[in-house]
C-alpha atoms as a PDB file:
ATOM      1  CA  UNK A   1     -27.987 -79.694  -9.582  1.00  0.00           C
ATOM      2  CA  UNK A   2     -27.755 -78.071  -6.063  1.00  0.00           C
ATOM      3  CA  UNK A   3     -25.352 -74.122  -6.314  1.00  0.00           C
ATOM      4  CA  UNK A   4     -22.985 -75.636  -4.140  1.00  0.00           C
ATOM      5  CA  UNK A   5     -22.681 -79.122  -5.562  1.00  0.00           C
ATOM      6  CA  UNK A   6     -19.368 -80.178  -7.306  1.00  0.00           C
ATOM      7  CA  UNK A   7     -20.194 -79.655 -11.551  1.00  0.00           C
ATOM      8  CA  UNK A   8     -17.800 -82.635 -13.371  1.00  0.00           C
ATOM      9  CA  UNK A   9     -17.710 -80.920 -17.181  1.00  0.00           C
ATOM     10  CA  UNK A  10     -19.211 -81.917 -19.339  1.00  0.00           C
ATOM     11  CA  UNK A  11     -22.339 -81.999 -17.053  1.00  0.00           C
ATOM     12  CA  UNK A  12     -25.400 -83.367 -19.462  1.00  0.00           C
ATOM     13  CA  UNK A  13     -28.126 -81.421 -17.902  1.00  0.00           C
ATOM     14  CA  UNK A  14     -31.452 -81.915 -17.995  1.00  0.00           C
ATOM     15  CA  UNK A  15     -32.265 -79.012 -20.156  1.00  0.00           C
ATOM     16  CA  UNK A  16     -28.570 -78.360 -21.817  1.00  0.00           C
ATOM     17  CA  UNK A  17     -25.469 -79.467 -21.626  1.00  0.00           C
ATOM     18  CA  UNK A  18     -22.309 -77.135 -19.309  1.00  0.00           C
ATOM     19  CA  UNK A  19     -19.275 -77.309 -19.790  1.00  0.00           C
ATOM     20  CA  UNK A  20     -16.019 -75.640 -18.243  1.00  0.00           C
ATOM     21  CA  UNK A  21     -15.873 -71.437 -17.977  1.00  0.00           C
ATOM     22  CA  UNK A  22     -13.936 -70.543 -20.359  1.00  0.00           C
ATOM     23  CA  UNK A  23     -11.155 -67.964 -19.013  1.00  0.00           C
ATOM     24  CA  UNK A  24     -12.054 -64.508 -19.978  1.00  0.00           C
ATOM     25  CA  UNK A  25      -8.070 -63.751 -21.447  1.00  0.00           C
ATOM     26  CA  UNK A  26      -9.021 -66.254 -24.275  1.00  0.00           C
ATOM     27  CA  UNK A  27     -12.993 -65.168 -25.123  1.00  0.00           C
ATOM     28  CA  UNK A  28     -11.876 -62.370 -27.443  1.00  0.00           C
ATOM     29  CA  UNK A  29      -8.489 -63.438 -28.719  1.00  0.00           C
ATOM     30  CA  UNK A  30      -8.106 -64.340 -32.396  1.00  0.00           C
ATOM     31  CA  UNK A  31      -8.314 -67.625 -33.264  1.00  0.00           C
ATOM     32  CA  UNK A  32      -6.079 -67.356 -35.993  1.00  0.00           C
ATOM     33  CA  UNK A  33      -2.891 -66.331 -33.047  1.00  0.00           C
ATOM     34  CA  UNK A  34      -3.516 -69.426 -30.860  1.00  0.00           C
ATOM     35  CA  UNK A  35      -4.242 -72.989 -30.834  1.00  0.00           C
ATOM     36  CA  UNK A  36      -7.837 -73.926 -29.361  1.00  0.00           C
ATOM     37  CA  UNK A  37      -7.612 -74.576 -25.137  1.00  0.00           C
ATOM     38  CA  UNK A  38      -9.281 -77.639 -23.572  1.00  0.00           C
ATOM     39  CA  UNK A  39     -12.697 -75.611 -23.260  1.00  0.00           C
ATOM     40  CA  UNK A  40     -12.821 -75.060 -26.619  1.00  0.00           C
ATOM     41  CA  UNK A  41     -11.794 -78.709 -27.988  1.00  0.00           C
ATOM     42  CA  UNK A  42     -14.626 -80.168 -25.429  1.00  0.00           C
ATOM     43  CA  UNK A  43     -17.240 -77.616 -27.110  1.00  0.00           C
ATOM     44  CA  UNK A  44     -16.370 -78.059 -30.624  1.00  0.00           C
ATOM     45  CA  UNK A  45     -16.233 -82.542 -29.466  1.00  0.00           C
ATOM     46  CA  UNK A  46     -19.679 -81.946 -27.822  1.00  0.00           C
ATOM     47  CA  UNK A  47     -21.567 -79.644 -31.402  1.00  0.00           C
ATOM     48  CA  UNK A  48     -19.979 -82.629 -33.653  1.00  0.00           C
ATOM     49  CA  UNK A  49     -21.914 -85.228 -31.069  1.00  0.00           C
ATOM     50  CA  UNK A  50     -24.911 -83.571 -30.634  1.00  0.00           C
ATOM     51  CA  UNK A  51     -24.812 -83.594 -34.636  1.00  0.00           C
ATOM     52  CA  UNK A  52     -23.965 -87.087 -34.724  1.00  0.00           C
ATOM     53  CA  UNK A  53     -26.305 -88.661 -32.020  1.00  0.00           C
ATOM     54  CA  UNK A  54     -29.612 -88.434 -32.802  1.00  0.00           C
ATOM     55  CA  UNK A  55     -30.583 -89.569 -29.247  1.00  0.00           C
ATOM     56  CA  UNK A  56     -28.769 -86.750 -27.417  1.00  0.00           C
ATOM     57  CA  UNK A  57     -30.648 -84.136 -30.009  1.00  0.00           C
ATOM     58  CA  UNK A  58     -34.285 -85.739 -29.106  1.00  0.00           C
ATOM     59  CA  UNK A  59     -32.803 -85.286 -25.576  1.00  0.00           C
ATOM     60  CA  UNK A  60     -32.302 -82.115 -25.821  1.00  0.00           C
ATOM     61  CA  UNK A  61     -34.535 -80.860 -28.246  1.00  0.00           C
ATOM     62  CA  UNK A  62     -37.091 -79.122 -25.784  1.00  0.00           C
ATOM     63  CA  UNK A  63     -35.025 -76.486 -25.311  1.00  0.00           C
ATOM     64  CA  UNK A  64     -37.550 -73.993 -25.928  1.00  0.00           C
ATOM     65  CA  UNK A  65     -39.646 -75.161 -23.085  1.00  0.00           C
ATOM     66  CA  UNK A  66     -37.425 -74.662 -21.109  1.00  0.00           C
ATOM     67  CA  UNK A  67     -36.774 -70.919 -22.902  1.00  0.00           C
ATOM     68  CA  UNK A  68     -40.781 -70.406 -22.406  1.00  0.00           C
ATOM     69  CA  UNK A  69     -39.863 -70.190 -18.458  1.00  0.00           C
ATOM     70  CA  UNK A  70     -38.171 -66.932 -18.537  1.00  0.00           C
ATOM     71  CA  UNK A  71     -40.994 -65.362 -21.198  1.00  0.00           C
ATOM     72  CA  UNK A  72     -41.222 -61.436 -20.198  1.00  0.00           C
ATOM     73  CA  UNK A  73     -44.772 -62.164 -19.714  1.00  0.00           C
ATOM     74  CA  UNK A  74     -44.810 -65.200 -17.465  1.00  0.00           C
ATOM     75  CA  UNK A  75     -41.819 -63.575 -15.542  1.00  0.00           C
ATOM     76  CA  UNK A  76     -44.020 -60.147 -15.525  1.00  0.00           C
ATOM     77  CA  UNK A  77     -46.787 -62.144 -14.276  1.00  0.00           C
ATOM     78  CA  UNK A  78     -45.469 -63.856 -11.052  1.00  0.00           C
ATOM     79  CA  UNK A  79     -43.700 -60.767  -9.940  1.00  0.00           C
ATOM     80  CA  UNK A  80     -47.181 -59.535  -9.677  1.00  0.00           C
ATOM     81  CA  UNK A  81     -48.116 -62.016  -8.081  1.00  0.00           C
ATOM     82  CA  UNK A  82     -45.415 -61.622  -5.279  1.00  0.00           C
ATOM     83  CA  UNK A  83     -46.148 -58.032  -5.213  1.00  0.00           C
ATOM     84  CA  UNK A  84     -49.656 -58.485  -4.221  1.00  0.00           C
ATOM     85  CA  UNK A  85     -49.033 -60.757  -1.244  1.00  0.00           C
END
């Protein structure tokens, strides 16, 4: 996925699924005062699917691979690396 490219939500990544921003007015509101916006209905469709769909949770069960790549150590490590050259 290029910065500038055009993101259709849900966008099945290779490493995690995105989905739409949600707007910061409704992150802290409480649930109990407001029905659930289109963000959160595609969220809460996507967790029952991935619990569903064995196939898209072997996908994307290599998550922490992918979590290895931002290790303190191995980030530590190449900025040293850039430092010395």
């Amino acid at each position: 996925m290029d910065i500038e490219e055009d993101v259709e939500y849900p966008y099945f990544g290779r490493y995690g699924i995105l989905i739409k921003p949600f707007p910061r007015e409704y992150l802290f509101k409480d649930l109990e005062k407001r029905p659930l916006i289109e963000q959160e209905k595609v969220l809460a469709e996507l967790m029952i699917r991935m619990i569903e769909d064995e196939e898209l949770r072997r996908r994307y069960s290599r998550g922490l691979e992918r979590a290895r790549d931002f290790d303190i150590e191995g980030i530590i490590r190449r900025w040293e690396e850039v430092i010395r050259c």
